[in-house]
Each structure stands twice: as structure tokens, then as C-alpha cells.
Protein backbone atom coordinates (compact mmCIF):
# COMPACT_ATOMS: atom_id res chain seq x y z
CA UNK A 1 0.64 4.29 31.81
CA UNK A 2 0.31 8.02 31.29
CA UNK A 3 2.86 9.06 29.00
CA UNK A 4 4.94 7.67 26.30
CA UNK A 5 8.04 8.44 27.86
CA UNK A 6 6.78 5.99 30.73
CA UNK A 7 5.96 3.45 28.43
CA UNK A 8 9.13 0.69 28.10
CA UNK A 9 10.15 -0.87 25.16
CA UNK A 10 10.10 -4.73 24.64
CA UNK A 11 11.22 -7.55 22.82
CA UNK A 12 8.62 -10.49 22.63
CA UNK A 13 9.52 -13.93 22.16
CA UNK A 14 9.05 -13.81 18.51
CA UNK A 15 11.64 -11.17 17.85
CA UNK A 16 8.80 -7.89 17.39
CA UNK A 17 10.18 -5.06 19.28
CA UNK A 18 7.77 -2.56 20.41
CA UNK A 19 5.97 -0.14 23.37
CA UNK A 20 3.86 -1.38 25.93
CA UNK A 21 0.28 0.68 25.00
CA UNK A 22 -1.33 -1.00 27.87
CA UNK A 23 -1.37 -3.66 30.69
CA UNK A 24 -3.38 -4.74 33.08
CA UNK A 25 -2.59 -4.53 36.37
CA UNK A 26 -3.79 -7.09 37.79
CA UNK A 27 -4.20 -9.72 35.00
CA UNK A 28 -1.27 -11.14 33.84
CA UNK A 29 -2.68 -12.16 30.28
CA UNK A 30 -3.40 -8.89 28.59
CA UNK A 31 -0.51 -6.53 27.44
CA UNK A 32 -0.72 -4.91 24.35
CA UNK A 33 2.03 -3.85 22.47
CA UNK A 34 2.50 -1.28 19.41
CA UNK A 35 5.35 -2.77 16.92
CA UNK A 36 7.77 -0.32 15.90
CA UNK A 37 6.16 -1.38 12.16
CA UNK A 38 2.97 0.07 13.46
CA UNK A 39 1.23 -3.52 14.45
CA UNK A 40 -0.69 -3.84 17.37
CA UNK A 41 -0.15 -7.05 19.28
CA UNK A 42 -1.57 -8.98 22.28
CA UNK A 43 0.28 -11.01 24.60
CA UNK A 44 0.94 -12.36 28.27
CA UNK A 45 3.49 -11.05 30.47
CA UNK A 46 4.78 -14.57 30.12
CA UNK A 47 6.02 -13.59 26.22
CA UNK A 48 7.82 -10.50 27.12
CA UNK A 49 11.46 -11.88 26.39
CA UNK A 50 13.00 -8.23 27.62
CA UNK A 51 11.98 -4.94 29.17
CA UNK A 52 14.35 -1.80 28.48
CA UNK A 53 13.83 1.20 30.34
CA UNK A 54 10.20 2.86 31.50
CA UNK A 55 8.03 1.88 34.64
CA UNK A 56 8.05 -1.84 35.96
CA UNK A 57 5.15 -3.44 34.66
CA UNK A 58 3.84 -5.21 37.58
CA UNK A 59 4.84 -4.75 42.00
CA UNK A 60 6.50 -8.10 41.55
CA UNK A 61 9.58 -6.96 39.25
């Protein structure tokens, strides 16, 4: 992901909402995300609860 605009904003399973500062592309269990408190987080596509806006994060939607 090149630029911040690019970069969607989520909501994890636990309520954090945050950017997407990096994923994988072809591992499913590595996405990091930067809280909008600052925190960096780890996760698995699998505890995304929503994507808003930005590039898909993976071919398969």
C-alpha cells in the first residue's frame, strides 16, 4: 500500500478502529493495523469486523 490515502480504515473484532499499515498479500495471517490511539496491532484478515473505503485488501473481495 503506497499511500495513506489508499490505506482503508477498519474496525477489528474488539472494537479498535484503525488504518491498515500493512498486509500481506498472500498470507492471510499478518495485517497490521495503526489504532487511531497510536497502537500498533497485529491480526488475521479473519478479525477485520469492517473495511471502509481504500483498496481491497486481497483479489478475493
Amino acid at each position: 500500500m503506497d499511500s495513506a490515502t489508499a490505506r482503508p480504515t477498519v474496525v477489528l473484532d474488539n472494537g479498535v478502529v484503525g488504518r491498515i499499515m500493512l498486509a500481506h498479500r498472500s498470507r492471510r495471517d499478518l495485517v497490521l493495523v495503526l489504532g487511531m490511539d497510536g497502537t500498533l496491532l497485529s491480526c488475521d484478515l479473519d478479525g477485520i469486523a469492517c473495511v471502509v473505503g481504500g483498496k481491497p485488501l486481497c483479489r478475493d473481495g
